[in-house]
N, C-alpha and C. Protein backbone atom coordinates (compact mmCIF):
# COMPACT_ATOMS: atom_id res chain seq x y z
N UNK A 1 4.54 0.28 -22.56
CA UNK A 1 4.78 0.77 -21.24
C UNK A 1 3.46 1.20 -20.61
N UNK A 2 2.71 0.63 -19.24
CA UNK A 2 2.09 1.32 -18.98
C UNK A 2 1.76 2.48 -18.39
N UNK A 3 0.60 3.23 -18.03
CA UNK A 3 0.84 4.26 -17.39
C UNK A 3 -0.78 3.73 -16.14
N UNK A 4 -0.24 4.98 -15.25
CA UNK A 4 -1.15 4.63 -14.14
C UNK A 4 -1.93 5.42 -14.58
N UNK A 5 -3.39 4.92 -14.02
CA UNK A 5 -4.85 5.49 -14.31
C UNK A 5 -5.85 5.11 -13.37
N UNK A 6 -6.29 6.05 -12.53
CA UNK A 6 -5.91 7.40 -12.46
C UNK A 6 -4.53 7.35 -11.99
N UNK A 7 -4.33 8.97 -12.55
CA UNK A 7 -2.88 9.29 -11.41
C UNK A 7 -3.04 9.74 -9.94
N UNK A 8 -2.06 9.71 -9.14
CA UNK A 8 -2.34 9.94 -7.55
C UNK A 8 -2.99 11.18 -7.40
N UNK A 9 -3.73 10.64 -6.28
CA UNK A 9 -4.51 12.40 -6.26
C UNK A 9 -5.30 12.35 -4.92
N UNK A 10 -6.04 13.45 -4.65
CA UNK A 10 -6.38 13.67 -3.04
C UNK A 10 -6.30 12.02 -2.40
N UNK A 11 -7.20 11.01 -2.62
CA UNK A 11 -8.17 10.28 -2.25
C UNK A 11 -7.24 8.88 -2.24
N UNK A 12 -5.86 9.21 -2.39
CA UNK A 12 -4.88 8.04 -1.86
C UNK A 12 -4.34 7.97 -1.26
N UNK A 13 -3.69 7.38 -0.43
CA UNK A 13 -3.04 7.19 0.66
C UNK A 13 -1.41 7.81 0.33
N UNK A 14 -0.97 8.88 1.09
CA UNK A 14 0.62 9.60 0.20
C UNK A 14 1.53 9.62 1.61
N UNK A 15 2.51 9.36 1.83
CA UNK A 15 3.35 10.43 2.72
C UNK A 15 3.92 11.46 1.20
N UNK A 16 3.81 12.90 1.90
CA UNK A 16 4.52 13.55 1.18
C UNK A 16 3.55 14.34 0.38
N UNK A 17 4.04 15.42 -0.64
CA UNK A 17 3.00 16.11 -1.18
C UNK A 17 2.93 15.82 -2.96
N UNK A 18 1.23 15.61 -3.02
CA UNK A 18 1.61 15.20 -4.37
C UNK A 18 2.06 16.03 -5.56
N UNK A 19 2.22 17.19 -4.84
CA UNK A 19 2.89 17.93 -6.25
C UNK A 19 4.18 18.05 -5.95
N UNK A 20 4.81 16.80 -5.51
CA UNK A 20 6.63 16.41 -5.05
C UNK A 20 6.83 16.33 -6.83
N UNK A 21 8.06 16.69 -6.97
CA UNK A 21 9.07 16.70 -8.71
C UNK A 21 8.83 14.82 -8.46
N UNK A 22 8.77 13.83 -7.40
CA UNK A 22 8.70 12.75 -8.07
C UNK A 22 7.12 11.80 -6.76
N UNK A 23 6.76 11.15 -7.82
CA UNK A 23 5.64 10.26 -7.24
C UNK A 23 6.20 9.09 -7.67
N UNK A 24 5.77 8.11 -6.23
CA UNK A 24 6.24 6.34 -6.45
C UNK A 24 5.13 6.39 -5.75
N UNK A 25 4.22 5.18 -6.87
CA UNK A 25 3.02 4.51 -6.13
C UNK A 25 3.46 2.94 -6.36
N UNK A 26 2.56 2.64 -5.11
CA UNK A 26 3.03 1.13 -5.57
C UNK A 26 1.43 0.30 -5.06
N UNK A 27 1.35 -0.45 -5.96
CA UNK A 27 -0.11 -1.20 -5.86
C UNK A 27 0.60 -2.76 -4.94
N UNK A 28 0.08 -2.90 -3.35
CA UNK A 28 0.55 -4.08 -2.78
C UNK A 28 -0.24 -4.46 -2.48
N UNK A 29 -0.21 -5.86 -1.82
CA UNK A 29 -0.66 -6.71 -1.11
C UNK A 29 -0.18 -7.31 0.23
N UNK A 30 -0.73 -7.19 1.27
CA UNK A 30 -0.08 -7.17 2.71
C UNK A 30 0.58 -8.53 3.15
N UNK A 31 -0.28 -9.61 2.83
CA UNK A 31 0.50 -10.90 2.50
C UNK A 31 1.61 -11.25 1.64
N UNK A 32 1.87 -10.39 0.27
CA UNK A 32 2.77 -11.05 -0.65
C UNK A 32 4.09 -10.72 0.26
N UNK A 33 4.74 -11.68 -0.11
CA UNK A 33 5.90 -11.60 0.49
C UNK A 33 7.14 -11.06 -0.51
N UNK A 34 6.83 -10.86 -1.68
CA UNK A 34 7.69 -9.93 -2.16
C UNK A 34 7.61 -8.25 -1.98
N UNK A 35 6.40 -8.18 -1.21
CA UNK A 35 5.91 -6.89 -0.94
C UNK A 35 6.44 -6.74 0.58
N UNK A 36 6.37 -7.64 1.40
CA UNK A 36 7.14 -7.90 2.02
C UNK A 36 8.58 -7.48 2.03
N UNK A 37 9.42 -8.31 1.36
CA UNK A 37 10.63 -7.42 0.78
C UNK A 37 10.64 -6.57 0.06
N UNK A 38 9.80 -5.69 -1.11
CA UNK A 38 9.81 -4.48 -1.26
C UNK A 38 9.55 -3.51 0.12
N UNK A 39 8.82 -3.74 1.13
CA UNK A 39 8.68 -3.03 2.00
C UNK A 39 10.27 -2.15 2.29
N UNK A 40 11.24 -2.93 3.13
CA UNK A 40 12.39 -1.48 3.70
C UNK A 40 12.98 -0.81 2.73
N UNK A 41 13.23 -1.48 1.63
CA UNK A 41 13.92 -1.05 0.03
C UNK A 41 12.90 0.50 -0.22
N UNK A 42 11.69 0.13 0.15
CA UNK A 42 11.08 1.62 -0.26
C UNK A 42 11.02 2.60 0.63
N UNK A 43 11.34 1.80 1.85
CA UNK A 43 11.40 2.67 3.37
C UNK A 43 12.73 3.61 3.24
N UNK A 44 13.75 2.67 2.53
CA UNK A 44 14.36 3.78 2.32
C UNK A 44 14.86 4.80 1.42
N UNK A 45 14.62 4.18 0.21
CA UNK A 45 13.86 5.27 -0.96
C UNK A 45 13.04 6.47 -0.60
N UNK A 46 12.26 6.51 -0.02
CA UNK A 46 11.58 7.74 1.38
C UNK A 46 12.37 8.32 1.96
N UNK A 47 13.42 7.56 2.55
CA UNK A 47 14.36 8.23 3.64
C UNK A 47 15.68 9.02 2.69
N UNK A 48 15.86 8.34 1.83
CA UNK A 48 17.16 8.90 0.52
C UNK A 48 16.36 10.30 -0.15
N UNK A 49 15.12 10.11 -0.37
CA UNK A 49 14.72 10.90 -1.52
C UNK A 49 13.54 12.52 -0.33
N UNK A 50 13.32 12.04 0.81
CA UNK A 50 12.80 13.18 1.54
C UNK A 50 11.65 13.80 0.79
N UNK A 51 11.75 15.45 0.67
CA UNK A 51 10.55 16.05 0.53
C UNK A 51 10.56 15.89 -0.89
N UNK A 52 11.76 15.25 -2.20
CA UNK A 52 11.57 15.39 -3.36
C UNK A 52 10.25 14.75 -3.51
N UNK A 53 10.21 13.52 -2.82
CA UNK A 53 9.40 11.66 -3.15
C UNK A 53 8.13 11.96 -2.45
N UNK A 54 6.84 11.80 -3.08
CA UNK A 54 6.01 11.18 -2.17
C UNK A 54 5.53 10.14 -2.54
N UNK A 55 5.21 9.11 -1.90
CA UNK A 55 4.80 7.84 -1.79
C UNK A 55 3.81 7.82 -1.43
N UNK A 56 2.84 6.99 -2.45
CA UNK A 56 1.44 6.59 -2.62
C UNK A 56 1.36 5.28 -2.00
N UNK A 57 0.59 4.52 -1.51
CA UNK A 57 -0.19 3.27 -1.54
C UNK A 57 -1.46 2.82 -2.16
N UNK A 58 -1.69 1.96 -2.92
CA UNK A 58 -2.95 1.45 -3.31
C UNK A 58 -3.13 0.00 -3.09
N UNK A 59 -4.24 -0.69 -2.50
CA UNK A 59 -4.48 -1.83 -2.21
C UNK A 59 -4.79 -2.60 -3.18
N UNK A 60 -4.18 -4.28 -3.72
CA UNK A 60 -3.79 -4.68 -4.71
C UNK A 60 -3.85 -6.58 -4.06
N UNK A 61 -5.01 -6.64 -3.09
CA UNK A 61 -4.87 -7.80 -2.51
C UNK A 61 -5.05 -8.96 -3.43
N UNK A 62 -3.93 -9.88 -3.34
CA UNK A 62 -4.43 -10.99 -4.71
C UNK A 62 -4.99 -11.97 -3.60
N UNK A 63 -6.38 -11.90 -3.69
CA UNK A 63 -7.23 -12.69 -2.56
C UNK A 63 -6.37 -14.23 -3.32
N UNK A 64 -6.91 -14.93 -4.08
CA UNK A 64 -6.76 -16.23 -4.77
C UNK A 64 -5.62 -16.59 -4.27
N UNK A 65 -4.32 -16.08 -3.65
CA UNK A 65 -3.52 -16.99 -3.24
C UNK A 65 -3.05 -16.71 -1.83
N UNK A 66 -4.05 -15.49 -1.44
CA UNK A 66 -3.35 -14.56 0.23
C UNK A 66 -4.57 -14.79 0.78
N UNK A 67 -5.10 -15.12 1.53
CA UNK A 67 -6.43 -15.72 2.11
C UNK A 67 -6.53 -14.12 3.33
N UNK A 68 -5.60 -13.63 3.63
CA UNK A 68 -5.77 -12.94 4.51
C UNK A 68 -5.54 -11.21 4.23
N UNK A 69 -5.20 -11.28 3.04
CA UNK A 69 -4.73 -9.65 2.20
C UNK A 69 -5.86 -9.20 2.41
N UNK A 70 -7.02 -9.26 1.94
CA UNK A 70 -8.32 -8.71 2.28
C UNK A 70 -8.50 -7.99 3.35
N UNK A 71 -8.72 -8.71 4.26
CA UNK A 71 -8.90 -8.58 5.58
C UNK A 71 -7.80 -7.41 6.28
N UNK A 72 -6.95 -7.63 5.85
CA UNK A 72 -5.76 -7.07 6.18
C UNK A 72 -6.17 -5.42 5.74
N UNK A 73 -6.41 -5.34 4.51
CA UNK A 73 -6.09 -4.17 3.48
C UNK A 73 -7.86 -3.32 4.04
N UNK A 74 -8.42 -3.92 4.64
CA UNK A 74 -9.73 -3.56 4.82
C UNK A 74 -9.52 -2.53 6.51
N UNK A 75 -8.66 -4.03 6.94
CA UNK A 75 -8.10 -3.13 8.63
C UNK A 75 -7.49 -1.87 8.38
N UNK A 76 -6.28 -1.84 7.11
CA UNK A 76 -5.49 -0.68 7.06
C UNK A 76 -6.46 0.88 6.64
N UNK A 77 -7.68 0.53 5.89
CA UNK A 77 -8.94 1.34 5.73
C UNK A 77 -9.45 1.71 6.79
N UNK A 78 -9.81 0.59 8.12
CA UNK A 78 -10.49 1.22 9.05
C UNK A 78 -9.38 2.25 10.12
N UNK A 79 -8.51 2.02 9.71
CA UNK A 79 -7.17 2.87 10.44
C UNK A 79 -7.41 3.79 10.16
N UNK A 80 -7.52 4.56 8.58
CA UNK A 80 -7.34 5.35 7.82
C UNK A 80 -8.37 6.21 8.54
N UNK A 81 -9.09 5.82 9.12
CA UNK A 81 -10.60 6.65 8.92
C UNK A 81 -10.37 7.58 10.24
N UNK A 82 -9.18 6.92 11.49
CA UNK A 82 -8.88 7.70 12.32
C UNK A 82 -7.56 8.44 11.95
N UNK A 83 -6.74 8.16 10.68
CA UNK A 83 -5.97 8.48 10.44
C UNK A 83 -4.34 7.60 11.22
N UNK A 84 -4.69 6.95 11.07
CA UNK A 84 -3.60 5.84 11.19
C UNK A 84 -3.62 4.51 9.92
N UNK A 85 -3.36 5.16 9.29
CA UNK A 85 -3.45 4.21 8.01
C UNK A 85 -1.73 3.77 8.12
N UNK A 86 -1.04 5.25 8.05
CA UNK A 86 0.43 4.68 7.61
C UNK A 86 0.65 3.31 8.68
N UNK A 87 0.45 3.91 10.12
CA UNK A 87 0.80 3.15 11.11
C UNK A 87 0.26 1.53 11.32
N UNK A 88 -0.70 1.36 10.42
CA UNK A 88 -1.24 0.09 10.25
C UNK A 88 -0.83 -0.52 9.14
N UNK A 89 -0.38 0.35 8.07
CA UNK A 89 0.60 -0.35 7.02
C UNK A 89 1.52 -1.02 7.32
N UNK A 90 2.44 -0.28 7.88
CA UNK A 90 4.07 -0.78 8.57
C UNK A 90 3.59 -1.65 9.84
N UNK A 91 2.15 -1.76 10.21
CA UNK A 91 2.32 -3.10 11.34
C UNK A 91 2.60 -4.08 10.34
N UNK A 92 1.21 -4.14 9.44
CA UNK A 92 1.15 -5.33 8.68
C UNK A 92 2.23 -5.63 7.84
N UNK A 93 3.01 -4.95 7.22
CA UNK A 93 4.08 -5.34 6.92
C UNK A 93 5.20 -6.04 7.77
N UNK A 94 5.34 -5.50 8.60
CA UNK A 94 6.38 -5.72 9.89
C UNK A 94 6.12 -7.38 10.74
N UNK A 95 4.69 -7.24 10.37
CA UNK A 95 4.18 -8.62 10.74
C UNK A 95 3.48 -9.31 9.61
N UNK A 96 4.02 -9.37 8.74
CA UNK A 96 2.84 -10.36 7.55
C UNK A 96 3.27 -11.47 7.85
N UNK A 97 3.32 -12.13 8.07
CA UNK A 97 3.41 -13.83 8.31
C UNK A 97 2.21 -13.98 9.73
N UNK A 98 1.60 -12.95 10.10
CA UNK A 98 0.83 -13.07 11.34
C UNK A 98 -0.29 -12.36 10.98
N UNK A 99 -1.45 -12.79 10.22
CA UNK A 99 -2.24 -11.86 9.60
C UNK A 99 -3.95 -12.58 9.87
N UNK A 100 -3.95 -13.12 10.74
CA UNK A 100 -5.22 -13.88 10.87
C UNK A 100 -6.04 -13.01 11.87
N UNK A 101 -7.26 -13.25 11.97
CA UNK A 101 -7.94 -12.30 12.25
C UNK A 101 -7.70 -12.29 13.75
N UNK A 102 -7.19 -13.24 14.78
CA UNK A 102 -6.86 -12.68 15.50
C UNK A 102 -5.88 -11.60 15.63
N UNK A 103 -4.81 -11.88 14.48
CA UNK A 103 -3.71 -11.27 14.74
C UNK A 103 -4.28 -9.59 14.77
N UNK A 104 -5.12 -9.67 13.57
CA UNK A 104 -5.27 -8.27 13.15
C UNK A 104 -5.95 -7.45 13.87
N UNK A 105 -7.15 -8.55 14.95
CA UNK A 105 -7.77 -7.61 16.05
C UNK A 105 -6.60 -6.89 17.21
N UNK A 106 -5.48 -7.80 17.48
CA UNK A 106 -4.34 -7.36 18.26
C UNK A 106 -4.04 -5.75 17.43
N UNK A 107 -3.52 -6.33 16.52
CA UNK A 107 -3.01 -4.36 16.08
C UNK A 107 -3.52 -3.90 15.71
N UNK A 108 -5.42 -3.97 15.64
CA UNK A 108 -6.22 -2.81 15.78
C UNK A 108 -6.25 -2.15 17.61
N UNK A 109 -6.09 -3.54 18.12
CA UNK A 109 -6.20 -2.74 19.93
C UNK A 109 -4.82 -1.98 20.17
N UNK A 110 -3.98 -2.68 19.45
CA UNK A 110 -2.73 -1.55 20.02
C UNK A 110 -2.36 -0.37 19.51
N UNK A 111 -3.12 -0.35 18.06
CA UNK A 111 -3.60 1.46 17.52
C UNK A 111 -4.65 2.19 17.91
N UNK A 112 -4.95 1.67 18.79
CA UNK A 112 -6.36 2.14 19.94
C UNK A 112 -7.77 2.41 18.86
N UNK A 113 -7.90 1.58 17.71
CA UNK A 113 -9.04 1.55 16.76
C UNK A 113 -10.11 0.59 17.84
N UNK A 114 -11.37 1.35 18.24
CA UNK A 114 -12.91 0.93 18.73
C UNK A 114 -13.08 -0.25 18.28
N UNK A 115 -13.92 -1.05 18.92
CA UNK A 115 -14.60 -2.42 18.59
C UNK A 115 -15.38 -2.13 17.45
N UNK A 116 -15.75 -0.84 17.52
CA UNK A 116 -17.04 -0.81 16.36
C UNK A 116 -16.52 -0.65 14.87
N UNK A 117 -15.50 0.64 15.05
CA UNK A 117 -14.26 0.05 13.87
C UNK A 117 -13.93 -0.95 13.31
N UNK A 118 -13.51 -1.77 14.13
CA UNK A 118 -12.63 -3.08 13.93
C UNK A 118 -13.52 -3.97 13.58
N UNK A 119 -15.02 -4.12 13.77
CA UNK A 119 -16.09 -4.60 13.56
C UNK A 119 -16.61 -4.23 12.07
N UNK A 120 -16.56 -3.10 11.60
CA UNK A 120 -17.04 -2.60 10.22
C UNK A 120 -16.34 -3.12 9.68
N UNK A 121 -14.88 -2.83 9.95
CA UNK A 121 -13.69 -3.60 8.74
C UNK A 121 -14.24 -5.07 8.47
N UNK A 122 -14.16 -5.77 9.86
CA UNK A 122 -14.77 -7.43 9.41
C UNK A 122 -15.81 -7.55 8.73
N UNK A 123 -16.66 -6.39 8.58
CA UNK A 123 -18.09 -6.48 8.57
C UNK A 123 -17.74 -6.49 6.33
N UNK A 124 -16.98 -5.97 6.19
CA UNK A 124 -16.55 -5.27 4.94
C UNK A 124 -17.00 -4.12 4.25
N UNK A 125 -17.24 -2.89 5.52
CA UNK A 125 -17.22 -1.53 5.10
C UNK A 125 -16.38 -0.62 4.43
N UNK A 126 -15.32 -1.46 4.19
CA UNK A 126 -14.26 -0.75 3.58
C UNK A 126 -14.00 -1.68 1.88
N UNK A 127 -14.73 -2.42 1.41
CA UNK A 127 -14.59 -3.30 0.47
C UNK A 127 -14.62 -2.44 -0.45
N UNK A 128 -15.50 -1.81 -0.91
CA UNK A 128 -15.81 -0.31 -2.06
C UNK A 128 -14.86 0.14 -2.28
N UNK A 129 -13.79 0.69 -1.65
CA UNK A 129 -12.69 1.19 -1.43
C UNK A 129 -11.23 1.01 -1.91
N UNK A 130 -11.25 -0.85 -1.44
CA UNK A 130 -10.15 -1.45 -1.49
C UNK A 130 -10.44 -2.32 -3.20
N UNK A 131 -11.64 -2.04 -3.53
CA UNK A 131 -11.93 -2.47 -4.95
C UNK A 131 -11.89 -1.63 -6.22
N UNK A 132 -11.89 -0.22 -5.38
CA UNK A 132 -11.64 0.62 -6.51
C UNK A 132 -9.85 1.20 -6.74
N UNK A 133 -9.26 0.61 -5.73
CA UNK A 133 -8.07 0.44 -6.08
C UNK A 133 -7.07 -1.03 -6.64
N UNK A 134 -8.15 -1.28 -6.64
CA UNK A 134 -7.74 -2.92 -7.75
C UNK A 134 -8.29 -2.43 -9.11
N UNK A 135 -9.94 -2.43 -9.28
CA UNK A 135 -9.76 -1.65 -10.51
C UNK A 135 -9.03 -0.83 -11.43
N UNK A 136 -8.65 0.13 -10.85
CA UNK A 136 -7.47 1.09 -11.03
C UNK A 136 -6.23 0.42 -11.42
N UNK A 137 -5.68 -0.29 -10.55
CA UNK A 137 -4.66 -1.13 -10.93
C UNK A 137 -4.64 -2.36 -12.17
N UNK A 138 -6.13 -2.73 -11.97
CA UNK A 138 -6.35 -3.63 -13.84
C UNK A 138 -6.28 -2.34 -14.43
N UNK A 139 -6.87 -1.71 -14.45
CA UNK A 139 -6.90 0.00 -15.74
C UNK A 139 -5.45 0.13 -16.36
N UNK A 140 -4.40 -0.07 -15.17
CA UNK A 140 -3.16 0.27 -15.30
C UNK A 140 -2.19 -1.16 -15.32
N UNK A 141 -2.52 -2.00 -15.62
CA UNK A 141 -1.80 -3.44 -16.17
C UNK A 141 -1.17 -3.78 -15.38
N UNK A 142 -1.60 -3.53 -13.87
CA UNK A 142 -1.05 -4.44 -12.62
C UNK A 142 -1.58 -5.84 -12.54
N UNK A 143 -0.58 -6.96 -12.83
CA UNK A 143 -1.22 -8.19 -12.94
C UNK A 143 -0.14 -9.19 -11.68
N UNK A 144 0.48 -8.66 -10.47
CA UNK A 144 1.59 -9.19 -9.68
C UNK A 144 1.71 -7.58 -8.57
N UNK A 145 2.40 -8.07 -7.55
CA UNK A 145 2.37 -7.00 -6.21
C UNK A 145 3.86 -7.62 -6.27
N UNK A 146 4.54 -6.58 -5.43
CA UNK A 146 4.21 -5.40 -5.84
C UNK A 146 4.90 -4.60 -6.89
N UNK A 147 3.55 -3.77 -7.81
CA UNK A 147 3.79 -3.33 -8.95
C UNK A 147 3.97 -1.78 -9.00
N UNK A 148 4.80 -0.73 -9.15
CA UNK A 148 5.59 0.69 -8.99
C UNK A 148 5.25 1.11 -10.24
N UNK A 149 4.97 2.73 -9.88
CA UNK A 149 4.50 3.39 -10.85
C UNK A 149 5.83 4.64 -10.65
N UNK A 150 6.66 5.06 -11.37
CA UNK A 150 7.46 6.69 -10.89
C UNK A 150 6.64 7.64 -12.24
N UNK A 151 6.09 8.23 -11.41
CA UNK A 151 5.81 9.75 -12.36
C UNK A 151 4.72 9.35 -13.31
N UNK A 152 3.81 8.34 -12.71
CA UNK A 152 2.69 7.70 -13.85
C UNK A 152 3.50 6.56 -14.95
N UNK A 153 4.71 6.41 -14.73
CA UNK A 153 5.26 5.36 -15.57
C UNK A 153 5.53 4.16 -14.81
N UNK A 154 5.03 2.94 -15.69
CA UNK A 154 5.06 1.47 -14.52
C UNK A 154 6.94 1.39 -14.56
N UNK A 155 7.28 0.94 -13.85
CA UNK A 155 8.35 0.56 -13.30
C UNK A 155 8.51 -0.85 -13.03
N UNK A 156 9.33 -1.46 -14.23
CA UNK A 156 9.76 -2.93 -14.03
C UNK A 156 10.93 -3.52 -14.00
N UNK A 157 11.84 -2.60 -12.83
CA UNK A 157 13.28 -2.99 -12.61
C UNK A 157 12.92 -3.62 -11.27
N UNK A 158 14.42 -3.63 -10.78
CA UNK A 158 14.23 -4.24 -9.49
C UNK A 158 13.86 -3.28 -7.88
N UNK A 159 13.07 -4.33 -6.94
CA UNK A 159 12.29 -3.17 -6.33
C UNK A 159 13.73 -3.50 -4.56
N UNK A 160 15.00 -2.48 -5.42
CA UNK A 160 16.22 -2.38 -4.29
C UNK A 160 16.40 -0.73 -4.37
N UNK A 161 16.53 -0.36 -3.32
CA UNK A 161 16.61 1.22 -3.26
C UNK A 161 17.63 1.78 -4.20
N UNK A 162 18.51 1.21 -4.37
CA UNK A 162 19.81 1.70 -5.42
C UNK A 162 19.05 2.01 -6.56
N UNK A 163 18.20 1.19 -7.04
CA UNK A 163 17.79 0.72 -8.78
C UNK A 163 16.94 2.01 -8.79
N UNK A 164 15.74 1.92 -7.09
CA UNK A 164 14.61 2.68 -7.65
C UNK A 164 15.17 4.28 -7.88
N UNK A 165 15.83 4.83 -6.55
CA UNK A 165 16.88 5.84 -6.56
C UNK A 165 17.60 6.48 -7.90
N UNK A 166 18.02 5.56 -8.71
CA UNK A 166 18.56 5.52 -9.91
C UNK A 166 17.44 5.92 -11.07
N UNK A 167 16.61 5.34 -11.00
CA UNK A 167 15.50 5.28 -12.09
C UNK A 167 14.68 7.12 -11.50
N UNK A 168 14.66 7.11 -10.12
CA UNK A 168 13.74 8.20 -9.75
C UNK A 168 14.40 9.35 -10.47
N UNK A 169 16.08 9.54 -10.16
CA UNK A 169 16.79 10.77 -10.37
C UNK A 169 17.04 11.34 -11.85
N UNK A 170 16.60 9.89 -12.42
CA UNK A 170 17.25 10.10 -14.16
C UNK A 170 16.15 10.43 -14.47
């Protein structure tokens, strides 16, 4: 069984507080399309589980078959830096099938992120970042997106709110 390493802590992306009775991290990729469909399943795992749950993100782009996860996961960094990370998550999710760099300059202008922003991200100022949460995720035997951690334990059931719900409470 693995365990996550590190465990969540200041310097990740959380709704919620990390000293919640339960942590779900999940290492994605903005292109995979099973992350894709993990997306509302965890939206509402959040919404079922409230102030118990907080939810982590870590970036987990499998460049080799998503040509555009990168890019993507780099934009959701330059968000972060004004503090719109969540809100650039749930674009790119909401829109992953539309992830080309035009697309992504569009929902940097409509989160009102600067040219110069949106420019670093392309530039790959945020690469350091989005690599030390892949590292992390090899540390912790993430080899597929998206891969769930509850309470530092990997999680390899199915990613449907019933299952995770089930697994969180027991």
């Amino acid at each position: 069984m693995s365990r996550l390493t590190p465990p969540a802590g200041a310097d990740d992306h959380a709704q919620g507080a990390l000293d919640s009775p339960l942590v779900l991290v999940e290492y994605g990729d903005f292109e995979c399309l099973y992350c894709g469909l993990a997306y509302p399943e965890l939206k509402a795992v959040q919404r079922a589980m409230g102030d118990e749950l907080c939810f982590v993100f870590r970036h987990f782009p499998l460049r080799e078959v998503h040509p555009h996860a990168e890019r993507a996961a780099e934009l959701s960094e330059a968000a972060a830096t004004v503090g719109r990370f969540w809100d650039m998550h749930d674009t790119l999710y909401e829109n992953q099938t539309a992830l080309s760099d035009r697309d992504l300059v569009e929902y940097a202008q409509r989160l009102d992120l600067d040219e110069d922003l949106i420019d670093s991200a392309r530039l790959g100022r945020f690469a350091a970042r989005i690599q030390r949460d892949v590292s992390s995720g090899a540390r912790s035997g993430v080899n597929s997106t998206p891969c769930l951690f509850l309470n530092g334990t990997r999680y390899d059931g199915p990613v449907i709110a019933a299952s995770l719900m089930r697994s969180l409470r027991s």
